[in-house]
Structures are given as structure tokens and as C-alpha cells.
C-alpha atoms as a PDB file:
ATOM      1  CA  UNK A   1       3.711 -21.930   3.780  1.00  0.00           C
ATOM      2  CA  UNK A   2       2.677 -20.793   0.315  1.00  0.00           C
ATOM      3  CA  UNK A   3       5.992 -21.566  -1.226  1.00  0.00           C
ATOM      4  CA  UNK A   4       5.680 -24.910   0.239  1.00  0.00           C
ATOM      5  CA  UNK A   5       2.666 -25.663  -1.953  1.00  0.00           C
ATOM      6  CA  UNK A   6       4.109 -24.428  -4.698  1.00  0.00           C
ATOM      7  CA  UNK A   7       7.282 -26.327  -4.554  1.00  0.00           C
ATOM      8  CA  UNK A   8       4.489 -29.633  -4.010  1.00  0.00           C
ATOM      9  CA  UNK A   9       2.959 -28.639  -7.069  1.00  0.00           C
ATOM     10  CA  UNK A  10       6.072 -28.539  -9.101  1.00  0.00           C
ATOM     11  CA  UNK A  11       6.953 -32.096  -7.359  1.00  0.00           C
ATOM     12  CA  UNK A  12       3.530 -33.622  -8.994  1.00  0.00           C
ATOM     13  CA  UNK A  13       1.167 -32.528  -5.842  1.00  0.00           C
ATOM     14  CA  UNK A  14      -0.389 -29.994  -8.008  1.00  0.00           C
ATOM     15  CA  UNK A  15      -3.782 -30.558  -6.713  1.00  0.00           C
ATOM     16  CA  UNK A  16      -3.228 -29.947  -3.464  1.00  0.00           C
ATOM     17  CA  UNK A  17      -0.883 -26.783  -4.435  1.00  0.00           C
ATOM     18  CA  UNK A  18      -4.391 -25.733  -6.454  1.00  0.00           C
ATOM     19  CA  UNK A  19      -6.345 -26.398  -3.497  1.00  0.00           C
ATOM     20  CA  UNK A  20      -4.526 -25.000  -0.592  1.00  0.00           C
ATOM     21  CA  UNK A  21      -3.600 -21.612  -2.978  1.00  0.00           C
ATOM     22  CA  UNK A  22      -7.064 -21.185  -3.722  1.00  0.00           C
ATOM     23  CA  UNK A  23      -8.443 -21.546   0.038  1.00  0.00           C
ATOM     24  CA  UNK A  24      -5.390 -18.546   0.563  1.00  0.00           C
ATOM     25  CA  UNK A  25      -6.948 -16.616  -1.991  1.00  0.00           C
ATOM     26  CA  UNK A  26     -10.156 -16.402  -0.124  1.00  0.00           C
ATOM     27  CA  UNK A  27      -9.040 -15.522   2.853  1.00  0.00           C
ATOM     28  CA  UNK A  28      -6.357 -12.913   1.865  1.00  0.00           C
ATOM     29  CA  UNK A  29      -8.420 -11.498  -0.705  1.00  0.00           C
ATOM     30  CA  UNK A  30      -8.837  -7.984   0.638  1.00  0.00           C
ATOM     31  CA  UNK A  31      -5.216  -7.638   1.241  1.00  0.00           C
ATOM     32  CA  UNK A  32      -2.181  -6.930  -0.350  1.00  0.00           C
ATOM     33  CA  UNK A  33      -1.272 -10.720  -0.366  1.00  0.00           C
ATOM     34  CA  UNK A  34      -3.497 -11.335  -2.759  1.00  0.00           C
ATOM     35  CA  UNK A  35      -2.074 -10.621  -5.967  1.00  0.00           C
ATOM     36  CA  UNK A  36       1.276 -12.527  -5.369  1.00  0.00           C
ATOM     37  CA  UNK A  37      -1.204 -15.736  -4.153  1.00  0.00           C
ATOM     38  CA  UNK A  38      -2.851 -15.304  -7.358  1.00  0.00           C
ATOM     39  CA  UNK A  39       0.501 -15.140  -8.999  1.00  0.00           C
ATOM     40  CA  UNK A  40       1.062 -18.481  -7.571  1.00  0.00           C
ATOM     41  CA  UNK A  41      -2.077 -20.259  -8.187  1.00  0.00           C
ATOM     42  CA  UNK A  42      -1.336 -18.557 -12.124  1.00  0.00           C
ATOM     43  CA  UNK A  43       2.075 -20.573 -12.181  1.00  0.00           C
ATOM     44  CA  UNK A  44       0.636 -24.089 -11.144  1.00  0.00           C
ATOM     45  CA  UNK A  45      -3.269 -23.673 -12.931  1.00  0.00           C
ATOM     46  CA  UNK A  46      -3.480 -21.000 -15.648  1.00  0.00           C
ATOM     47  CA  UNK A  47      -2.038 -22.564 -18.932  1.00  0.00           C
ATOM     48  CA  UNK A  48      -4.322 -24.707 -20.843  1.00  0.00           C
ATOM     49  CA  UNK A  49      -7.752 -22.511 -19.118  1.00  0.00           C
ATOM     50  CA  UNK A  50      -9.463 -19.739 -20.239  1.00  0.00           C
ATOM     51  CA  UNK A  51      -7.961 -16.591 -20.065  1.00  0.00           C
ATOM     52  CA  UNK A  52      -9.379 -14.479 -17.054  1.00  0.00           C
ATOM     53  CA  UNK A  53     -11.181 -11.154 -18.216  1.00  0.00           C
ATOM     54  CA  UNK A  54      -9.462  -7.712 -18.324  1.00  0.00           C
ATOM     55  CA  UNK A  55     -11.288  -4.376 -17.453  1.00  0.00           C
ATOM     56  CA  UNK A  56     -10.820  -2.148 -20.468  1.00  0.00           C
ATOM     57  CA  UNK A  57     -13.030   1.020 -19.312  1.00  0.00           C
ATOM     58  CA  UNK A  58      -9.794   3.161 -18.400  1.00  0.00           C
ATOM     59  CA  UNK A  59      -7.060   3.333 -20.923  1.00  0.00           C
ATOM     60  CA  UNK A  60      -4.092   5.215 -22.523  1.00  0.00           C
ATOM     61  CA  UNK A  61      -4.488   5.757 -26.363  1.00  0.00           C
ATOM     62  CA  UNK A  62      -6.758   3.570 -28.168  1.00  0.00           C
ATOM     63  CA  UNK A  63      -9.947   2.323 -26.660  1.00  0.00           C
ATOM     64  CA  UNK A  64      -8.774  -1.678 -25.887  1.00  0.00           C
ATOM     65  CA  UNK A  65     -10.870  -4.482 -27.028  1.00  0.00           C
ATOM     66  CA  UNK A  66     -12.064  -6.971 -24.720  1.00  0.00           C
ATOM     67  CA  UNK A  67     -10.100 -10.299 -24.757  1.00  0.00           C
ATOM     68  CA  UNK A  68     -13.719 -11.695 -26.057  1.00  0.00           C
ATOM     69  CA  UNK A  69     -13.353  -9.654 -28.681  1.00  0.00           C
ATOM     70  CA  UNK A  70     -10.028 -10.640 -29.809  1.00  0.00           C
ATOM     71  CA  UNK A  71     -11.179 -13.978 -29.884  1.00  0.00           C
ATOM     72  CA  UNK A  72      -9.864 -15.595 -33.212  1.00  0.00           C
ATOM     73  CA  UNK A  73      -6.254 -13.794 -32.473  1.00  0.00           C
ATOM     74  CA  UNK A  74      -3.032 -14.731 -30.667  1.00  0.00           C
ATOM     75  CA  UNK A  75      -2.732 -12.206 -28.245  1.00  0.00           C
ATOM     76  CA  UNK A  76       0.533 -10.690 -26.025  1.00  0.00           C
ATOM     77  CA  UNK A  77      -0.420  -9.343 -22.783  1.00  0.00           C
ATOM     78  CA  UNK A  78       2.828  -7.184 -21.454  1.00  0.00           C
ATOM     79  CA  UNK A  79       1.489  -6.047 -18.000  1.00  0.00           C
ATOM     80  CA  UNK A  80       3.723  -3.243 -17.132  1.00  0.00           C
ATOM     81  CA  UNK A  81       4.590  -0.542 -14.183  1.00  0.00           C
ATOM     82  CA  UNK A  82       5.685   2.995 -14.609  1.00  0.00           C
ATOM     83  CA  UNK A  83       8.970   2.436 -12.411  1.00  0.00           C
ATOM     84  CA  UNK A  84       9.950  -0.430 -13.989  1.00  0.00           C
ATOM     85  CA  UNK A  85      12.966  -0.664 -15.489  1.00  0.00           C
ATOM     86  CA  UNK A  86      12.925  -4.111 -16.768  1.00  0.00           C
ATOM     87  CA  UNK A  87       9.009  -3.585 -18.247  1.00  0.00           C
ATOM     88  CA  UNK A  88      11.340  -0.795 -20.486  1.00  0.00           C
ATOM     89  CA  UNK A  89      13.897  -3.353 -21.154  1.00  0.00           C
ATOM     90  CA  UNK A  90      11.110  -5.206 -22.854  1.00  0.00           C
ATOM     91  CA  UNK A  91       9.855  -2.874 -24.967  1.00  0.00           C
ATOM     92  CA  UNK A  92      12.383  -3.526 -27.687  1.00  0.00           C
ATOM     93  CA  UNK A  93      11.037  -7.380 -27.776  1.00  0.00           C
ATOM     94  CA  UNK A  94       7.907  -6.521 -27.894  1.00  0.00           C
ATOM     95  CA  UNK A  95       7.922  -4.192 -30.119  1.00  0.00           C
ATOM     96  CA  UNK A  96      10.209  -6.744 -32.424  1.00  0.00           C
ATOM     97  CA  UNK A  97       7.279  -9.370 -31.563  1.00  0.00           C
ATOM     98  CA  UNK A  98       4.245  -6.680 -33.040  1.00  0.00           C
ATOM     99  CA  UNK A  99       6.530  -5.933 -36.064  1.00  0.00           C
ATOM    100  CA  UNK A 100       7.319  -9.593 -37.214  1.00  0.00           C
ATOM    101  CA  UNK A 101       3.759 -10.452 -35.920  1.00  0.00           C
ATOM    102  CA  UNK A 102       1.078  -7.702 -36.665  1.00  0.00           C
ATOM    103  CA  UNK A 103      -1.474  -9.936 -35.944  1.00  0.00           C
ATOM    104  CA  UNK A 104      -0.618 -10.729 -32.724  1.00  0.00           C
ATOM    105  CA  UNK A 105      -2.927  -7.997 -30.645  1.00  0.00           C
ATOM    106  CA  UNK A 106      -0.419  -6.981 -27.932  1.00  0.00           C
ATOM    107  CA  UNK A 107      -2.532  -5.325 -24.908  1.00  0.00           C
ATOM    108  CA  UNK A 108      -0.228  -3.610 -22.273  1.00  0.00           C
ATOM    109  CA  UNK A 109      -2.080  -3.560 -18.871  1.00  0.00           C
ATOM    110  CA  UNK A 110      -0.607  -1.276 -16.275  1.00  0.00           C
ATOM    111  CA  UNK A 111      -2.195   0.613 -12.785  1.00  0.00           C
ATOM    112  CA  UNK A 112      -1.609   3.381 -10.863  1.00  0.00           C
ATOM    113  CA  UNK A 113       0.093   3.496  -7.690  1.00  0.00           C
ATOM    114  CA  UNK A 114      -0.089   6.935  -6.172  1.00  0.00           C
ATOM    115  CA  UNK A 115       2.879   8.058  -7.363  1.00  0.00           C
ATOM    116  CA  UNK A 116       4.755   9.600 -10.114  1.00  0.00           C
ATOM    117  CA  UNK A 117       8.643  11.021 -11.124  1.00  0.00           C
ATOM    118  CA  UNK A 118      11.124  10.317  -8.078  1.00  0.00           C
ATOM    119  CA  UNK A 119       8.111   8.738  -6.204  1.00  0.00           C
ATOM    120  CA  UNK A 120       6.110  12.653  -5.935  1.00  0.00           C
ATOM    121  CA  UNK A 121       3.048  11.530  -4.607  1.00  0.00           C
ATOM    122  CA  UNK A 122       0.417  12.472  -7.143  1.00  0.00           C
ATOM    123  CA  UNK A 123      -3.352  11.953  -7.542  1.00  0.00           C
ATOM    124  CA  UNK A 124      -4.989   9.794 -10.281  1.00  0.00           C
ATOM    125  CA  UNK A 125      -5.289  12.217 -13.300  1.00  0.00           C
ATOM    126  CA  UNK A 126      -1.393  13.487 -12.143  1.00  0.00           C
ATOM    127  CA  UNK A 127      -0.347   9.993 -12.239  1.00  0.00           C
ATOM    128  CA  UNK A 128      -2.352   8.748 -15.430  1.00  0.00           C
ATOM    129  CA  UNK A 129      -0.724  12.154 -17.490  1.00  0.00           C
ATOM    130  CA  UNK A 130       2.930  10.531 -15.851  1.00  0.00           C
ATOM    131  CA  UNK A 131       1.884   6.880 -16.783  1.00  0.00           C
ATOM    132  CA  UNK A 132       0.820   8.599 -20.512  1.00  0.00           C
ATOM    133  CA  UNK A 133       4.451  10.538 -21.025  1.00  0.00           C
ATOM    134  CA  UNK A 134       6.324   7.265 -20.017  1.00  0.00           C
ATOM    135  CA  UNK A 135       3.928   5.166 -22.433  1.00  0.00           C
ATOM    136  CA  UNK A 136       4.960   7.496 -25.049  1.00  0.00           C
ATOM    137  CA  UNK A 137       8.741   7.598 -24.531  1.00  0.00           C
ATOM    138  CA  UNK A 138       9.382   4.354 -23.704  1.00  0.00           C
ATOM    139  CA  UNK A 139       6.571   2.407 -26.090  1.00  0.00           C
ATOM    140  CA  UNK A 140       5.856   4.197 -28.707  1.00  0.00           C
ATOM    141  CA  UNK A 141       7.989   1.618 -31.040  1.00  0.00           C
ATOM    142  CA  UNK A 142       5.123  -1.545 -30.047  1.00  0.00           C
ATOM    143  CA  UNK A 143       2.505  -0.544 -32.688  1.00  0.00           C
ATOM    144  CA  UNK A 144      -0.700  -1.453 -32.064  1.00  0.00           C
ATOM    145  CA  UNK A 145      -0.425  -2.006 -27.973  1.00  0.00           C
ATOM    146  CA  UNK A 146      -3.468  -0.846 -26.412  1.00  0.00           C
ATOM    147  CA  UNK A 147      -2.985  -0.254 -22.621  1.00  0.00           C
ATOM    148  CA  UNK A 148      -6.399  -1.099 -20.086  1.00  0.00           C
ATOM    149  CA  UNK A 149      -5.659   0.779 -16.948  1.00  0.00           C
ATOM    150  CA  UNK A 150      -6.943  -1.182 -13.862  1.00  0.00           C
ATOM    151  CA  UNK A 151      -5.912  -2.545 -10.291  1.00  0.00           C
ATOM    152  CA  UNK A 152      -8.118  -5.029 -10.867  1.00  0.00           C
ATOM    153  CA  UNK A 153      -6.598  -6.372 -13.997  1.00  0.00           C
ATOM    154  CA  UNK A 154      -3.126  -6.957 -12.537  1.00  0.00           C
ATOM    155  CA  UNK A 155      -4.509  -8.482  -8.996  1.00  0.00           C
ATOM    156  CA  UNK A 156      -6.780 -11.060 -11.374  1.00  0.00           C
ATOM    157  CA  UNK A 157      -3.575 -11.973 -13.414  1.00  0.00           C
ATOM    158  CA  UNK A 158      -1.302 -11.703 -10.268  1.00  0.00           C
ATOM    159  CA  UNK A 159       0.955  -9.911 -11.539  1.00  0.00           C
ATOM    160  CA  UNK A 160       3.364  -8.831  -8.460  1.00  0.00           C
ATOM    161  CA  UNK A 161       6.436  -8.892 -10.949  1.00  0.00           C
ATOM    162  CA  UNK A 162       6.792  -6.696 -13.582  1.00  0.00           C
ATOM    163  CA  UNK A 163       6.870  -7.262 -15.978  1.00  0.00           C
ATOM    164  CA  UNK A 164       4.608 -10.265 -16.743  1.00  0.00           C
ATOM    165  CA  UNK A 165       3.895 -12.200 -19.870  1.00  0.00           C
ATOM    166  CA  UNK A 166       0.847 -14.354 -20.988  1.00  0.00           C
ATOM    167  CA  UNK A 167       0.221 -15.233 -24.102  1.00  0.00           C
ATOM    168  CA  UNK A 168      -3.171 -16.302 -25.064  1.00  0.00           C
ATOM    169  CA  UNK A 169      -4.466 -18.444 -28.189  1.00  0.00           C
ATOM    170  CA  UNK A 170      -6.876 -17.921 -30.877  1.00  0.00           C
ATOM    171  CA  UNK A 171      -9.610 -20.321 -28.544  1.00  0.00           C
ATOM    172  CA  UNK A 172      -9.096 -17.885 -25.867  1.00  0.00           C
ATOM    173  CA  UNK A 173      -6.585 -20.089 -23.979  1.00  0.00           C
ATOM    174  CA  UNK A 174      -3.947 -19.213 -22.093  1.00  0.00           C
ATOM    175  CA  UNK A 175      -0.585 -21.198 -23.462  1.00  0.00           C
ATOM    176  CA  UNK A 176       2.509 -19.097 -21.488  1.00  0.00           C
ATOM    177  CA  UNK A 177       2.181 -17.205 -17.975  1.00  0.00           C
ATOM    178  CA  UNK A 178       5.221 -15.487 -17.440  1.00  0.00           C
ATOM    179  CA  UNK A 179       6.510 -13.308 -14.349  1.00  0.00           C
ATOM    180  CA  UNK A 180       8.973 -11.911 -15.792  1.00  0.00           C
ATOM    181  CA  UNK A 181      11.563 -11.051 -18.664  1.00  0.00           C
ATOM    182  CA  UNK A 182      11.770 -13.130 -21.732  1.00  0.00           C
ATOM    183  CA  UNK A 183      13.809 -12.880 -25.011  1.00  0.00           C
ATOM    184  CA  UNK A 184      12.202 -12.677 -28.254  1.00  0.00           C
ATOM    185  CA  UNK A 185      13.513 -16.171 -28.843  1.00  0.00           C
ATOM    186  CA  UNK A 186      11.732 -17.490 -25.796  1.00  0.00           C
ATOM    187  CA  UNK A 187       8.417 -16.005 -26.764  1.00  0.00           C
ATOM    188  CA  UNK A 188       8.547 -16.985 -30.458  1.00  0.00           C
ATOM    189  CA  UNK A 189       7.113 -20.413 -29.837  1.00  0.00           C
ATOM    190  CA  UNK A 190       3.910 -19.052 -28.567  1.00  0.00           C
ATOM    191  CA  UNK A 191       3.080 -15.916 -31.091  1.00  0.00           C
ATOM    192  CA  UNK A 192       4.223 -17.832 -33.934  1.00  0.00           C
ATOM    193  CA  UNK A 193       0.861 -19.654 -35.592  1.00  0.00           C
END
């Protein structure tokens, strides 16, 4: 039924696609539905609002900033998994992006998952030491990319895809939301000032 309202809010019904996906969002909060609701509501509401906050009290590297704090700046968010090999495929355009546009803050959100290598089922301080190594070998090259660690932050953006894209304004507005993979070309539009 959820796709139904989404495909009504890409006919013009938007809406009712807003309010039906938000009424799912309360009552599938606590589960694992959530995030890919959010997702949803994200495709048919997010662009043109305020960006919602990220947690930035567990990181990798560099302490992040909050997105308050970056007010003033374009910024990249590249939410990211471990396992994923398309997040890696990415790097390279990101990177690109942070070299032809250092003042672009790129922020790379990511999350445990209980596991590490070949799915070894780790604790938290295993896993973040895992998430670390694979942050160093395979995005080292995007200079600058500070990397929040939270569940929370990916089930607020809804990010059930990895990797996703937003790109937020110097207002603090969010002007792409992206589930997926996207060529340099296709993001130069929205870093470019």
C-alpha cells in the first residue's frame, strides 16, 4: 500500500502521499519499516524543508560539526554502509566533488550493524575498529569528510539504500535527496554555488 501512495504523489496527489506516509510512520515507528517509510515520505516532502538534524556524538576521525553549524555552507551528506559496494564506488565522485569544491563540507554518516569482515558477528568497538579500517582504505581520497556514527541518523534520513545523497544549501535547505548512486555530473548542479 505504501508504494501506492507514492506512485499518487508522483501523479500530483502528493498530499495525500504526505499524509498517509506520515500516519505509517507513526505506527511503524519502532520497527524495522520505519526507515524505508521515512525514505518515502523523504522522496515526496524533503527538498525545499529544512534539513533534519544529525547526531554527531559518535564519530570516526574528526569531531563532525552539527549541520547548524555548517550553516552558511553547501553541504554533501554521503550516508554510507561498511558492506557496500556501491557506497565504495562513490568514493571516487566524492572525493572529485571535495577536491573541485573544498568548500562544500562533505559529512559521511554511517551505523553499525553487528557485524564485520565476511559478516563475523562482532560487538560495537569490534565493529567501529572494522567500520574505521574500511573508512581508511576506501575514503581516505574525500578530504575533509567527517563521518557521525548513529542509527538514528540514517532512520531520520531514511536511508534504506546505500548509498544516499542529500545535498543541503547554505539556508540550511535541503535541494537533492538521493537513494542512491549519482555521477559527478549529476551532482554538479547542486554543489556548484
Amino acid at each position: 500500500q505504501i508504494s501506492e501512495y507514492f506512485m499518487a504523489a508522483l501523479r500530483g496527489e502528493r498530499i495525500e502521499a504526505v499524509a498517509f506516509l506520515r500516519t505509517e510512520l507513526v505506527q511503524w515507528k519502532d520497527t524495522s519499516i520505519r526507515t524505508r517509510i521515512q525514505k518515502n515520505l523523504h522522496l515526496v516532502s524533503l527538498v525545499g524543508k529544512r534539513a533534519p538534524a544529525l547526531s554527531v556524538k559518535e564519530f570516526l576521525g574528526a569531531q563532525p560539526p552539527t549541520l547548524a553549524a555548517l550553516k552558511g555552507r553547501t553541504v554533501l551528506l554521503f550516508f554510507w554502509a561498511h558492506w557496500c559496494a556501491d557506497c565504495k564506488a562513490m568514493a571516487e565522485t566524492i572525493a572529485r566533488i571535495a577536491k573541485d569544491f573544498p568548500a562544500v563540507a562533505v559529512v559521511g554518516p554511517t551505523q553499525t550493524y553487528g557485524y564485520a569482515a565476511e559478516g563475523a558477528e562482532v560487538q560495537r568497538p569490534e565493529e567501529l575498529n572494522y567500520i574505521e579500517q574500511v573508512r581508511q582504505k576506501y575514503y581516505a581520497s574525500i578530504k575533509g569528510m567527517t563521518v557521525p556514527v548513529s542509527e538514528e541518523n540514517l532512520k531520520l534520513w531514511g536511508v534504506s539504500t546505500t548509498p544516499t545523497l542529500a545535498v543541503i544549501n547554505k539556508q540550511g535547505v535541503v535541494v537533492l535527496y538521493h537513494p542512491g548512486q549519482m555521477t559527478y555530473e549529476e551532482l554538479l548542479p547542486y554543489v556548484r554555488d
